[in-house]
C-alpha atoms as a PDB file:
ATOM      1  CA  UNK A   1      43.224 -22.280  53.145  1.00  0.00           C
ATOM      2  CA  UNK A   2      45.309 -25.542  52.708  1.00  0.00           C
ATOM      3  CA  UNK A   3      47.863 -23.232  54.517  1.00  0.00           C
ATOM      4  CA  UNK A   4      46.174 -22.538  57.191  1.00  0.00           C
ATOM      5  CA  UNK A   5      44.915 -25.992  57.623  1.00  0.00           C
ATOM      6  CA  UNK A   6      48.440 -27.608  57.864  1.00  0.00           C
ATOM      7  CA  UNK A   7      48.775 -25.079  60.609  1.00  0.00           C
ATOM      8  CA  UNK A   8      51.648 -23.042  58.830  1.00  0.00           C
ATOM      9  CA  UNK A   9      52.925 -19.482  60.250  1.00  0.00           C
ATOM     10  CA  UNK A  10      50.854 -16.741  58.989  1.00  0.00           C
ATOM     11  CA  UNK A  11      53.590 -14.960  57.087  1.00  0.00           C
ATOM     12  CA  UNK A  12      54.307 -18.389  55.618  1.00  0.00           C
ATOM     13  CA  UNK A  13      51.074 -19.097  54.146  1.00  0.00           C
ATOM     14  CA  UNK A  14      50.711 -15.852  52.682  1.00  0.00           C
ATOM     15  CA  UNK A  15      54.216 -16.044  50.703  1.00  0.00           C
ATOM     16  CA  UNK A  16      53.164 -19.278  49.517  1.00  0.00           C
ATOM     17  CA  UNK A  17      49.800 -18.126  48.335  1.00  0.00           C
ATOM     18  CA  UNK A  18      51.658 -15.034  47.140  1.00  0.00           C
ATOM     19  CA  UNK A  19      53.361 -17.216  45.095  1.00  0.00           C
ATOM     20  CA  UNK A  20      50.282 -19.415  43.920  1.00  0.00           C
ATOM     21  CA  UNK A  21      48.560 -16.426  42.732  1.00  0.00           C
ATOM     22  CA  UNK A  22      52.079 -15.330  40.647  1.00  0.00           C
ATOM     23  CA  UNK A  23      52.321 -18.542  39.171  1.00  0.00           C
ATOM     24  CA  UNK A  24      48.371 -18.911  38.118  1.00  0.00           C
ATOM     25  CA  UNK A  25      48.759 -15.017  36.595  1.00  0.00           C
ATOM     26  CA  UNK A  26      52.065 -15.948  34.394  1.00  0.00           C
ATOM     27  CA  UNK A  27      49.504 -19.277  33.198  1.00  0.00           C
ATOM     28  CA  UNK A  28      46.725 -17.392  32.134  1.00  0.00           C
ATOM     29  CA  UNK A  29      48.096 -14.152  30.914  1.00  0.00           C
ATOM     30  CA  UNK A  30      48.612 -10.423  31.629  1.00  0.00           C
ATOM     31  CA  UNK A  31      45.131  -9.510  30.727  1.00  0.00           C
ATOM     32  CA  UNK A  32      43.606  -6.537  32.398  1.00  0.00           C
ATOM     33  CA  UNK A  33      40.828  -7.916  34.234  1.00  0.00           C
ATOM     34  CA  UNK A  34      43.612 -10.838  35.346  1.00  0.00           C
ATOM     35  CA  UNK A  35      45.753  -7.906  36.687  1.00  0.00           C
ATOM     36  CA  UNK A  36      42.951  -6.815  38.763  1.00  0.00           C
ATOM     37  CA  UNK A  37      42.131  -9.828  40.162  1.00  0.00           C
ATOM     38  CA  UNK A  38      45.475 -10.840  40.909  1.00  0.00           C
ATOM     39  CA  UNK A  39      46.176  -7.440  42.231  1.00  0.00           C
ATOM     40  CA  UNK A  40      42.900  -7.680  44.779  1.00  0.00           C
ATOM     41  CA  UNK A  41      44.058 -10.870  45.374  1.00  0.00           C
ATOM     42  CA  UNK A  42      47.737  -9.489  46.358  1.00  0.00           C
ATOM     43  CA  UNK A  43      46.073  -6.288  48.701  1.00  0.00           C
ATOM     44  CA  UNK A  44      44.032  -9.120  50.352  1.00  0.00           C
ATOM     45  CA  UNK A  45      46.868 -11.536  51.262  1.00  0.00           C
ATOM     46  CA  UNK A  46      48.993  -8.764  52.498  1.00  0.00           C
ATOM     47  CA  UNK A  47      46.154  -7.522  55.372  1.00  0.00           C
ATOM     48  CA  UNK A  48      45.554 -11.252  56.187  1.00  0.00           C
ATOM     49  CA  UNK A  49      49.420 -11.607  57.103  1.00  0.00           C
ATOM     50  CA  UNK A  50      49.238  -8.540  58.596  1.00  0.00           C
ATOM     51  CA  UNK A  51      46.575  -9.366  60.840  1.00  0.00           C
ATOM     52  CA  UNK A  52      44.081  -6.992  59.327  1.00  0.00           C
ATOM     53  CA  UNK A  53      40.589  -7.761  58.177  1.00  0.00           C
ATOM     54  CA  UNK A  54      39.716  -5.447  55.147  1.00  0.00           C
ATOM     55  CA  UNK A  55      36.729  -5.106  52.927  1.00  0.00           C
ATOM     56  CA  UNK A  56      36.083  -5.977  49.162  1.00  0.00           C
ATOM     57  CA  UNK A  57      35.721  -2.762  48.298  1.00  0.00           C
ATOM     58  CA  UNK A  58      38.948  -1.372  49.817  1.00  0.00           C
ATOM     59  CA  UNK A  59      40.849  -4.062  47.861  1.00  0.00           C
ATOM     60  CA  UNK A  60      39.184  -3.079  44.613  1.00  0.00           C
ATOM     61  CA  UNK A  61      39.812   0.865  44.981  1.00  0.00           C
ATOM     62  CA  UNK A  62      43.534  -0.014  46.240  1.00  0.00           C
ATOM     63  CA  UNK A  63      43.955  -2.261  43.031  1.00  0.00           C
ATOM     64  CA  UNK A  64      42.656  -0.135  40.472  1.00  0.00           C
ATOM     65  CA  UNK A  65      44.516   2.731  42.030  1.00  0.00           C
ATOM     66  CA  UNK A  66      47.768   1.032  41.337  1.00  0.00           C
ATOM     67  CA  UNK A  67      47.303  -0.558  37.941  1.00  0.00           C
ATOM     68  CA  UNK A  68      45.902   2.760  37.036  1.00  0.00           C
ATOM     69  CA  UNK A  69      49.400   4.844  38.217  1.00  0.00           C
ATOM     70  CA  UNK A  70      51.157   1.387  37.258  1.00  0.00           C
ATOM     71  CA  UNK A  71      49.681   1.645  33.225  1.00  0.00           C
ATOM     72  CA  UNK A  72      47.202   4.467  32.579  1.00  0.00           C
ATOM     73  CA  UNK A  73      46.389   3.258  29.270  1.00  0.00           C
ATOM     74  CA  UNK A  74      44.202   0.581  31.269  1.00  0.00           C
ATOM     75  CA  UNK A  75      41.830   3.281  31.816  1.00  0.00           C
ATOM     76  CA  UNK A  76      40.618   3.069  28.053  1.00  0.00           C
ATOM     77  CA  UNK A  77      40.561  -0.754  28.296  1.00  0.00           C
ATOM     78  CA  UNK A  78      36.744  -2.166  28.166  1.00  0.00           C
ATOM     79  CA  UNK A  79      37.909  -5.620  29.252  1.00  0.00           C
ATOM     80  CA  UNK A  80      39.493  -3.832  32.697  1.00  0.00           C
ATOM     81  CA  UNK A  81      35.906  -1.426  32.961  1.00  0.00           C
ATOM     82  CA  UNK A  82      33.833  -4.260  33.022  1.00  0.00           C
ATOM     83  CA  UNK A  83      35.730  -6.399  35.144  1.00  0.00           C
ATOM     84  CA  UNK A  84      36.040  -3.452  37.398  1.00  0.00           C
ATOM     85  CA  UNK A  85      32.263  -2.774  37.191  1.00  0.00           C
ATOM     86  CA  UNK A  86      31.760  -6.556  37.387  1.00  0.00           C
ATOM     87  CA  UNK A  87      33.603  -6.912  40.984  1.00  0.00           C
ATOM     88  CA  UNK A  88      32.128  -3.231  42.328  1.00  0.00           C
ATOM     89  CA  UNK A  89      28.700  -4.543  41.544  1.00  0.00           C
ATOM     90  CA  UNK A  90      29.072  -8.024  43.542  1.00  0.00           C
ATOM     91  CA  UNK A  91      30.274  -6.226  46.414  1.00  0.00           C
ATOM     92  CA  UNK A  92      28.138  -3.422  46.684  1.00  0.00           C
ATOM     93  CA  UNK A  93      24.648  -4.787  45.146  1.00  0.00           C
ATOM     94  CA  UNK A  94      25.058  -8.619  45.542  1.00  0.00           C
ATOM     95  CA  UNK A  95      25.425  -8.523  49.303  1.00  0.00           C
ATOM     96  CA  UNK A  96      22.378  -6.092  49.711  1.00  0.00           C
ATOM     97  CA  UNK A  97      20.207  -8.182  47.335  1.00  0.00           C
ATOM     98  CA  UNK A  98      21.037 -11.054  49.077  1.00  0.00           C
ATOM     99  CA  UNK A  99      20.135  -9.918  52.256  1.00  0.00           C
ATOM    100  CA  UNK A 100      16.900  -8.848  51.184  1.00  0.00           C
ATOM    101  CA  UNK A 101      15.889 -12.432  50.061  1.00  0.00           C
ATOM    102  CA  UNK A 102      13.118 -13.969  52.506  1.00  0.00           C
ATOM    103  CA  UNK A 103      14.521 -16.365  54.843  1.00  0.00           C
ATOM    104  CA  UNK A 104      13.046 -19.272  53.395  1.00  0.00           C
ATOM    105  CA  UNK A 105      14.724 -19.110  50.164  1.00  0.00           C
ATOM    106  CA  UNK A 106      18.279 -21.120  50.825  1.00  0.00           C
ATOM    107  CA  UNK A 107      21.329 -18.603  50.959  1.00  0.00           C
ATOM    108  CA  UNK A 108      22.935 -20.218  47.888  1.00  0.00           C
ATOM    109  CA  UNK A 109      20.263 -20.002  45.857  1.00  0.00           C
ATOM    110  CA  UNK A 110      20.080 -16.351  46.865  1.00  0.00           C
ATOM    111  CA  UNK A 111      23.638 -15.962  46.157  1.00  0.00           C
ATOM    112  CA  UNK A 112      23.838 -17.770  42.756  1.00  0.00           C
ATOM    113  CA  UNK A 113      20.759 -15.142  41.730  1.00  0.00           C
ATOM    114  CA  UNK A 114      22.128 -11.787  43.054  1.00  0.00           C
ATOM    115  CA  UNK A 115      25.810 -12.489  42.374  1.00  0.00           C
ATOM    116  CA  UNK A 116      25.206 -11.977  38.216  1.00  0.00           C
ATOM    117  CA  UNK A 117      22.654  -9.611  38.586  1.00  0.00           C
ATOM    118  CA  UNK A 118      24.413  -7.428  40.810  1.00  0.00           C
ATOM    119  CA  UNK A 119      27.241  -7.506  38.021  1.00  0.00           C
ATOM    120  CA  UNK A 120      25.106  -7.355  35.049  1.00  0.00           C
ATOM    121  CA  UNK A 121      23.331  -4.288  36.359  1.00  0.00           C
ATOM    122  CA  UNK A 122      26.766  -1.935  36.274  1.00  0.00           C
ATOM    123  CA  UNK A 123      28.146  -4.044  33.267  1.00  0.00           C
ATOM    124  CA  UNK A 124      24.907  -3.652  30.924  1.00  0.00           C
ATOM    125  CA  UNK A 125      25.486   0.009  30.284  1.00  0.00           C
ATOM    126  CA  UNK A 126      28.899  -0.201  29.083  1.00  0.00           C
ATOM    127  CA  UNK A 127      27.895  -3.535  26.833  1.00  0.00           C
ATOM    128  CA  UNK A 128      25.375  -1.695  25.421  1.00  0.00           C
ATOM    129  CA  UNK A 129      28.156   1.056  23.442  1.00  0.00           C
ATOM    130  CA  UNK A 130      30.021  -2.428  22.703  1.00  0.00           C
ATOM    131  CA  UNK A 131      27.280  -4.174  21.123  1.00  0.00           C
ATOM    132  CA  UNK A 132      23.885  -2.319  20.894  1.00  0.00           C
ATOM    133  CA  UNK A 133      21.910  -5.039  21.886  1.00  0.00           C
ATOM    134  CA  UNK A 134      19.765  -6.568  24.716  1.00  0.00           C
ATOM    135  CA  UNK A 135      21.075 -10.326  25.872  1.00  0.00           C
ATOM    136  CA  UNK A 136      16.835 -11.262  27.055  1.00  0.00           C
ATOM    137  CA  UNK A 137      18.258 -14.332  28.622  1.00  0.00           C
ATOM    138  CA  UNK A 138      21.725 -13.176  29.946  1.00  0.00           C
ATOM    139  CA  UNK A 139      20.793 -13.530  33.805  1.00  0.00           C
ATOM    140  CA  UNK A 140      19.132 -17.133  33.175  1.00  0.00           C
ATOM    141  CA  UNK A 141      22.382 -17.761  31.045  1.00  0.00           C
ATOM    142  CA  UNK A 142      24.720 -16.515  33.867  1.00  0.00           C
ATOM    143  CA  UNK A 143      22.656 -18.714  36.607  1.00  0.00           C
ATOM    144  CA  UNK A 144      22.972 -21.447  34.891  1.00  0.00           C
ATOM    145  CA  UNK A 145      26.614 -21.479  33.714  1.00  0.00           C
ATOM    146  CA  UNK A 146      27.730 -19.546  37.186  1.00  0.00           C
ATOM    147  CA  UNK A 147      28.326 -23.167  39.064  1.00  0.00           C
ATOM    148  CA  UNK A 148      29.909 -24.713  35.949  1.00  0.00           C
ATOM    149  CA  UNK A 149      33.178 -21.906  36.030  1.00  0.00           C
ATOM    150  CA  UNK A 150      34.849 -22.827  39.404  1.00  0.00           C
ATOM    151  CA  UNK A 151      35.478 -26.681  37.882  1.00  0.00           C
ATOM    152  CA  UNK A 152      37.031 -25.011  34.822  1.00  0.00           C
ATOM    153  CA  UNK A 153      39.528 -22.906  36.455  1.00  0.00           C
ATOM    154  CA  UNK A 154      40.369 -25.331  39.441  1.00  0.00           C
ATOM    155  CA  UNK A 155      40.686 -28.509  37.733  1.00  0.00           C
ATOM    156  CA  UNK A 156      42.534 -26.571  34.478  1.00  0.00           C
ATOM    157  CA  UNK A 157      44.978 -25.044  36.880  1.00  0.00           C
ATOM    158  CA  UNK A 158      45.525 -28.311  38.874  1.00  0.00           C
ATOM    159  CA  UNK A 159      46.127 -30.159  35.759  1.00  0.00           C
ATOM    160  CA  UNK A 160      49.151 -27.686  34.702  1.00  0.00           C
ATOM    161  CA  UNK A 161      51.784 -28.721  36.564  1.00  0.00           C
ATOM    162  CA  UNK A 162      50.841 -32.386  36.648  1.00  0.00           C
ATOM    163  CA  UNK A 163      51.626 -32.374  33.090  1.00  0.00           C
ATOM    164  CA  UNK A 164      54.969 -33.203  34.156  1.00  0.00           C
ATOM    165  CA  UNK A 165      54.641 -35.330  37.020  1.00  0.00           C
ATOM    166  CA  UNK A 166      52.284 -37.444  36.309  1.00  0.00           C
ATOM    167  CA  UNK A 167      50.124 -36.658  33.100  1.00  0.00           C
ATOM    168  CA  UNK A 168      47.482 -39.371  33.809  1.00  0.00           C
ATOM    169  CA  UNK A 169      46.415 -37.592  36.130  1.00  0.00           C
ATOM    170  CA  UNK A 170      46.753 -34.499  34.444  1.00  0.00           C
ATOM    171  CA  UNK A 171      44.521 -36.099  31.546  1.00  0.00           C
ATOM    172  CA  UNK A 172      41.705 -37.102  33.677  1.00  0.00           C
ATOM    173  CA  UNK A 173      41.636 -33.250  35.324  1.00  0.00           C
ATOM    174  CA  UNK A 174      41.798 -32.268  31.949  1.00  0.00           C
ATOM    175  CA  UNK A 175      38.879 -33.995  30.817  1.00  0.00           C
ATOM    176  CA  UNK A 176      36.803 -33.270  34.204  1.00  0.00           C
ATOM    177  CA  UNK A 177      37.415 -29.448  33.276  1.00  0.00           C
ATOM    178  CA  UNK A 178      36.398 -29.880  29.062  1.00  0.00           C
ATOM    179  CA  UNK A 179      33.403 -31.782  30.444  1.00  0.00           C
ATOM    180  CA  UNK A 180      32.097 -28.448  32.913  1.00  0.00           C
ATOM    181  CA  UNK A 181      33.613 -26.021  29.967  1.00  0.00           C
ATOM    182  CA  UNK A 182      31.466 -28.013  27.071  1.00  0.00           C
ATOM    183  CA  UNK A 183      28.517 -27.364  29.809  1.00  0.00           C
ATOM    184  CA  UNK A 184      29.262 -23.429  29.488  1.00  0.00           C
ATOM    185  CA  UNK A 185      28.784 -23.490  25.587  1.00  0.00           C
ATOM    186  CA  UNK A 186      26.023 -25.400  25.566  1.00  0.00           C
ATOM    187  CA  UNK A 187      24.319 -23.269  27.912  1.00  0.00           C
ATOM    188  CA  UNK A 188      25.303 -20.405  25.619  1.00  0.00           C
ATOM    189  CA  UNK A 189      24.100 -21.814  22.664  1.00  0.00           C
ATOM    190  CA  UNK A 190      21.230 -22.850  24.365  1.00  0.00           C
ATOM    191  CA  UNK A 191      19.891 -19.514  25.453  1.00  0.00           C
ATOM    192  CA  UNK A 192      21.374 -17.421  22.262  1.00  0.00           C
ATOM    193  CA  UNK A 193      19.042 -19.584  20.094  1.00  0.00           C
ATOM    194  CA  UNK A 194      15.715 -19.074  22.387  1.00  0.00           C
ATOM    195  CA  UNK A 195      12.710 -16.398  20.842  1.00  0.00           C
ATOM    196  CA  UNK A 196      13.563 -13.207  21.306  1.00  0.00           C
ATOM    197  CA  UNK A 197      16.827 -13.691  22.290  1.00  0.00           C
ATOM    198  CA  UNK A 198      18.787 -10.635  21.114  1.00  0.00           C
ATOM    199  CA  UNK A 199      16.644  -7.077  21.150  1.00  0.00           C
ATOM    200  CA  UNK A 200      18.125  -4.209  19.437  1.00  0.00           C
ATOM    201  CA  UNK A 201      18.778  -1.681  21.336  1.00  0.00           C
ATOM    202  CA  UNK A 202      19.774   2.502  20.922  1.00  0.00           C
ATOM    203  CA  UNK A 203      23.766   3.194  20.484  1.00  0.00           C
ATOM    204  CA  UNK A 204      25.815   6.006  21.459  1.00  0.00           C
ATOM    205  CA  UNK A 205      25.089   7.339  25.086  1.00  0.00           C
ATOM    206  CA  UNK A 206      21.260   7.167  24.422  1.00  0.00           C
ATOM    207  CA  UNK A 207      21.360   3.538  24.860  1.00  0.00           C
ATOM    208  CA  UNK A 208      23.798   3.794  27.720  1.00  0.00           C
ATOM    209  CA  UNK A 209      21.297   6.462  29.068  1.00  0.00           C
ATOM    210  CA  UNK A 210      18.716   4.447  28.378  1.00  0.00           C
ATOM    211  CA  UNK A 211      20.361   1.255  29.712  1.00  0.00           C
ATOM    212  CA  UNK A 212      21.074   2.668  33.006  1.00  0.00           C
ATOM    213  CA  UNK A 213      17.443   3.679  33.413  1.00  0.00           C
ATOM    214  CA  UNK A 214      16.807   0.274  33.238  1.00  0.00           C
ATOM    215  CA  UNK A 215      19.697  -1.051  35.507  1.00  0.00           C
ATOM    216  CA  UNK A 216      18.087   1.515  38.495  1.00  0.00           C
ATOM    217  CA  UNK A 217      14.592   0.206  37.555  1.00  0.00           C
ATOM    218  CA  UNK A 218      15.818  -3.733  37.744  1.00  0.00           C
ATOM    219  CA  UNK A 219      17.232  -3.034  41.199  1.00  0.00           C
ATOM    220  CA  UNK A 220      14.372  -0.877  42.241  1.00  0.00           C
ATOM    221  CA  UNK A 221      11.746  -3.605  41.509  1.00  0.00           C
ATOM    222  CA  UNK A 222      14.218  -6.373  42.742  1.00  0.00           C
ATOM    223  CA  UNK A 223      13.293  -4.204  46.164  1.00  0.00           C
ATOM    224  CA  UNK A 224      10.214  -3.255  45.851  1.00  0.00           C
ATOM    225  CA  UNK A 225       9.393  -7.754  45.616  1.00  0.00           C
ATOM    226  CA  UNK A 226      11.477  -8.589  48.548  1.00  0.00           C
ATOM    227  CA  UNK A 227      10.291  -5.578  50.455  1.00  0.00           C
ATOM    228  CA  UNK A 228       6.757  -5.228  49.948  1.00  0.00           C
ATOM    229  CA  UNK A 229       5.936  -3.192  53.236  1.00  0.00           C
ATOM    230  CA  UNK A 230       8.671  -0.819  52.777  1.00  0.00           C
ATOM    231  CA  UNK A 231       7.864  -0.561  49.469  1.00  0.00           C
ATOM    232  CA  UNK A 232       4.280   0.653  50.420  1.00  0.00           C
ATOM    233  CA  UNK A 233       5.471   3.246  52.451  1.00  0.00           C
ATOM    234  CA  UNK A 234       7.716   4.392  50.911  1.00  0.00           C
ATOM    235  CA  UNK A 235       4.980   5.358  47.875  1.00  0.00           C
ATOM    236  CA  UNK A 236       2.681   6.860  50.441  1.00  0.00           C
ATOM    237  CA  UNK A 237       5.321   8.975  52.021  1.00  0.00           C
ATOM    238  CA  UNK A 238       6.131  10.440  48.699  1.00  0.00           C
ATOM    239  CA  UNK A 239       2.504  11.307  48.052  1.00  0.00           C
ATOM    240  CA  UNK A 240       2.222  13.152  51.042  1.00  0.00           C
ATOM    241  CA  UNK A 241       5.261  15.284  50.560  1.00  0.00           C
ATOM    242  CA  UNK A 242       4.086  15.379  46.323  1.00  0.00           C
ATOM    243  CA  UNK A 243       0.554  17.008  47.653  1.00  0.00           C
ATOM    244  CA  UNK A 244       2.452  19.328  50.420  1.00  0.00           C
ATOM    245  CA  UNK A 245       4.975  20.482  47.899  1.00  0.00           C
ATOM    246  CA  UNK A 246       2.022  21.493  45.150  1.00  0.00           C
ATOM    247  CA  UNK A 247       0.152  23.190  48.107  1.00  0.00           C
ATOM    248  CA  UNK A 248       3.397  25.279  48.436  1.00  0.00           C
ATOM    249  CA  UNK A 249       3.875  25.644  44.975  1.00  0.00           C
ATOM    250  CA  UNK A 250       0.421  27.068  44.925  1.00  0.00           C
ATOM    251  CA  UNK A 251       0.335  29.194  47.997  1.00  0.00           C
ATOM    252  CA  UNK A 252       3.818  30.820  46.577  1.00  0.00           C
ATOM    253  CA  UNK A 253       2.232  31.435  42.731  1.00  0.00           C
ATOM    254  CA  UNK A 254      -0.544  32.634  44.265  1.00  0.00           C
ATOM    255  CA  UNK A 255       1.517  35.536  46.360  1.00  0.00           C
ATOM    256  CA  UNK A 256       3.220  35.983  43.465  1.00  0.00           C
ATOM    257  CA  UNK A 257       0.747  37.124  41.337  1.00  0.00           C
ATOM    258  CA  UNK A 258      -0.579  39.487  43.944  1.00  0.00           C
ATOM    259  CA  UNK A 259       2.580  40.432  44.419  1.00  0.00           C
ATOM    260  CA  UNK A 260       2.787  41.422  40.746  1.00  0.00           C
ATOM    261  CA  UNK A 261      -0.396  43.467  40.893  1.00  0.00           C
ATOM    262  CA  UNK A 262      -2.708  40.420  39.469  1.00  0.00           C
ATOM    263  CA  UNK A 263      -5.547  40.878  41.798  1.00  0.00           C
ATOM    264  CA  UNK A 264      -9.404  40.015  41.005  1.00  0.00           C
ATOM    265  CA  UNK A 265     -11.482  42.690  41.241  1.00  0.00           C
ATOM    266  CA  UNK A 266     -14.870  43.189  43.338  1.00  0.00           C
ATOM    267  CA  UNK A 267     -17.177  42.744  40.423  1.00  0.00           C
ATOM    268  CA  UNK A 268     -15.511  38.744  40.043  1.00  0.00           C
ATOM    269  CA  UNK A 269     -16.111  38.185  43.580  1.00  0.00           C
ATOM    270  CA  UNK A 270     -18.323  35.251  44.119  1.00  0.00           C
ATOM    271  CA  UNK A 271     -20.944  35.934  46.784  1.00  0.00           C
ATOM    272  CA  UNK A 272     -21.992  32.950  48.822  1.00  0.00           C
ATOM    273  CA  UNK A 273     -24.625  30.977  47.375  1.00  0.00           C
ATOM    274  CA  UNK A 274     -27.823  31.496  49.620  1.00  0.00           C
ATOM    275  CA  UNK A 275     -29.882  27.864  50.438  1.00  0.00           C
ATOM    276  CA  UNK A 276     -32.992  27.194  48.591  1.00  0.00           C
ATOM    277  CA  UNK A 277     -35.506  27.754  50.725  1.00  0.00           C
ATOM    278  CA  UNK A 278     -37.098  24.565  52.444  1.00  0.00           C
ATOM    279  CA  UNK A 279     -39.463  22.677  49.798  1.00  0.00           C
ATOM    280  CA  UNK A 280     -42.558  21.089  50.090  1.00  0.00           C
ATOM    281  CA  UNK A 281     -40.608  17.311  51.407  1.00  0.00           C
ATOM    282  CA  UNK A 282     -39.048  19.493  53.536  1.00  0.00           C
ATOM    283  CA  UNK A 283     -42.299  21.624  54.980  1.00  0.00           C
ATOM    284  CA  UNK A 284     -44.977  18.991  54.724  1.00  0.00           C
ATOM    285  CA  UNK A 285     -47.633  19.480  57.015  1.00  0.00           C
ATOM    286  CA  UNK A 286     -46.126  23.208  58.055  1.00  0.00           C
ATOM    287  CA  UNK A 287     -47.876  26.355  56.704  1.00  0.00           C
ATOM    288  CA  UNK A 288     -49.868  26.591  53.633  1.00  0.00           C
ATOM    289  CA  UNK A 289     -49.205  26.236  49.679  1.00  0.00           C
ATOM    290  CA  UNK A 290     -48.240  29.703  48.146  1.00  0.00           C
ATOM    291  CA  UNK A 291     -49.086  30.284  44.588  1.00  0.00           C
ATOM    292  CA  UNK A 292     -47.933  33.105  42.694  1.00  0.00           C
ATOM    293  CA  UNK A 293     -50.235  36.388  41.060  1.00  0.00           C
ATOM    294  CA  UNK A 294     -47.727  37.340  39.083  1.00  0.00           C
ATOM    295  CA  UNK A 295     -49.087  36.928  35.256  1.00  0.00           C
ATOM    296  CA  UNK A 296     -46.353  39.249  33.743  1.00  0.00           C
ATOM    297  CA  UNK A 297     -43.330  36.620  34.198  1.00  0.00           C
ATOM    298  CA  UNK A 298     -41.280  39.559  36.051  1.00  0.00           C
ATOM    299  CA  UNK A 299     -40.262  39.993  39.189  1.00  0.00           C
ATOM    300  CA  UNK A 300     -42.305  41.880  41.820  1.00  0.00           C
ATOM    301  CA  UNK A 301     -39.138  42.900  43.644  1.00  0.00           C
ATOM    302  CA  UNK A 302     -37.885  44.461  40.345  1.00  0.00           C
ATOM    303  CA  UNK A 303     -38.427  48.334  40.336  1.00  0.00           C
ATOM    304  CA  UNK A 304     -41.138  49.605  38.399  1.00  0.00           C
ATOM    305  CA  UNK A 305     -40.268  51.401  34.951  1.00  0.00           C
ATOM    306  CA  UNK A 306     -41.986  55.187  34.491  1.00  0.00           C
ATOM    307  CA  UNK A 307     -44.163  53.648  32.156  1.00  0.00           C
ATOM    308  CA  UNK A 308     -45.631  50.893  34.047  1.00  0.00           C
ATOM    309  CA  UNK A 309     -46.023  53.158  37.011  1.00  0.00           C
ATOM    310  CA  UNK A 310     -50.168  53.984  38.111  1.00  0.00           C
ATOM    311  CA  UNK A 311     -51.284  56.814  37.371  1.00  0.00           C
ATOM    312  CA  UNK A 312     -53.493  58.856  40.260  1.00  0.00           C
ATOM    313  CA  UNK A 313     -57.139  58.792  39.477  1.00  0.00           C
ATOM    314  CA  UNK A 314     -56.463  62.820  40.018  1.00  0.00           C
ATOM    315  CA  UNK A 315     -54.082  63.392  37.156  1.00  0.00           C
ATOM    316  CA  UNK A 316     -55.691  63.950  33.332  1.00  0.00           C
ATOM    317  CA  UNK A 317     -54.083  61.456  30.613  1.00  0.00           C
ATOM    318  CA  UNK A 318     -53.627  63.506  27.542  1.00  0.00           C
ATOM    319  CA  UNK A 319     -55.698  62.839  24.452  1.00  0.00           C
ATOM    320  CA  UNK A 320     -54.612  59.400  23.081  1.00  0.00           C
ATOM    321  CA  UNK A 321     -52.635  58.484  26.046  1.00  0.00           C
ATOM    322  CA  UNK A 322     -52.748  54.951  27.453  1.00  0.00           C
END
């Protein structure tokens, strides 16, 4: 940028930040997740001088590609995974959860809330097999200290080469930078020594399991509360299809057991219950109250047993017969 705003040739600026970004890598060490950056940083100088406007993500895959063929032996490196995870989750997630804030919540404020909790959403499951624990306070931690990093690392840098040219200078960067890096550890302490704090937490891939459950969950919630419309219909639409696809499911068990020969028989055939016949609230002031004859208790459409037949005046009963 300072560059391009003394109006410098395009291929010029780019050597010179080229050669910025060299410099600040042999300062703070070969580390993996250095490499990476640096390496993004290289992929994303080189389209600028060419002319070419690229996205995050195609600078990450291009740099992990080449460290990867570069020094395989990164691929077992946790430090490189996270930052890797770190940067894939800031580009995919944090620009999706920003958008998704209401409008009348400032864009920074959105930003300095979805940038660390994009990244701690694909960094928690691999933290979790490094230390099987739950940071409660990790995303307040990470708000709070995320404005307090860029003084550190600007200033720091700055002050390097002053050293030699003029270390007053140098000094007062240097304290600037202590004073925003003492601000970092104190809001570590801070929130490490809050209730509740650390949770333990399953190890071995049931607590990365476990962790990622929760890492879908966060984001799905962080969705559901900035999209509370969508959110409704999206529940409702997966009723419906949950009722259609347990009508199917029965329709298809059902033809399946027939299918099979398990068929109910004509004896477990329910007839259709017949209607009571109207009442008295239903018939008042119609017709006339029946009353029943029938002193034996059975009924008179029941077919009369041999024995409780008459017996025609005509026909003798023998002796002792009833």
């Amino acid at each position: 940028m300072a560059c391009r705003s003394l109006r410098l040739p395009r291929l010029a600026a780019a050597a010179l930040a080229g050669a910025g970004l060299w410099l600040f890598v042999l300062l703070v060490g070969p580390d993996a997740s250095v490499l990476r950056a640096a390496l993004m940083g290289a992929v994303a100088v080189v389209s600028l001088a060419s002319g070419r406007s690229g996205r995050g993500l195609s600078f990450l895959c291009l740099a992990v590609i080449g460290l990867l063929l570069t020094d395989p032996g990164l691929g077992s490196s946790f430090g490189f995974l996270l930052s890797v995870l770190a940067t894939l989750g800031i580009i995919v997630l944090g620009r999706r959860i920003i958008d998704w804030t209401p409008g009348f919540v400032p864009r920074w404020a959105a930003a300095a809330v979805a940038v660390p909790l994009s990244a701690q959403l694909l960094c928690g499951p691999v933290i979790v097999l490094l230390q099987p624990q739950f940071s409660t306070y990790s995303l307040l931690a990470n708000v709070i200290a995320s404005p307090l990093v860029a003084p550190v690392t600007l200033f720091g840098t700055a002050a390097v080469p002053l050293m030699v040219l003029a270390p007053w200078a140098a000094t007062a960067l240097i304290a600037v930078a202590g004073t925003f890096s003492a601000g970092v550890a104190a809001t570590a302490r801070f929130t490490s020594q809050l209730p509740g704090a650390s949770l333990p937490w399953p190890e071995g891939i049931h607590g990365l399991l476990t962790m990622l459950f929760l890492s879908v969950l966060t984001y799905g919630t962080v969705w559901a509360c900035a999209r509370p419309r969508q959110a409704c219909r999206l529940v409702l639409s997966c009723h419906r299809r949950l009722v259609s696809l347990i009508e199917v499911m029965e329709t298809w068990s059902v033809l399946t057991l027939h299918r099979h020969g398990f068929r109910q028989g004509p004896r477990s055939k329910r007839k259709p219950a017949r209607r009571p016949a109207p009442g008295l609230e239903r018939g008042a002031g119609r017709g006339r109250l029946g009353y029943s004859t029938n002193l034996s208790g059975r009924n008179p459409r029941w077919p009369l047993r041999r024995s409780e037949q008459p017996v025609p005046r005509h026909q003798t009963l023998p002796p002792g017969g009833t």
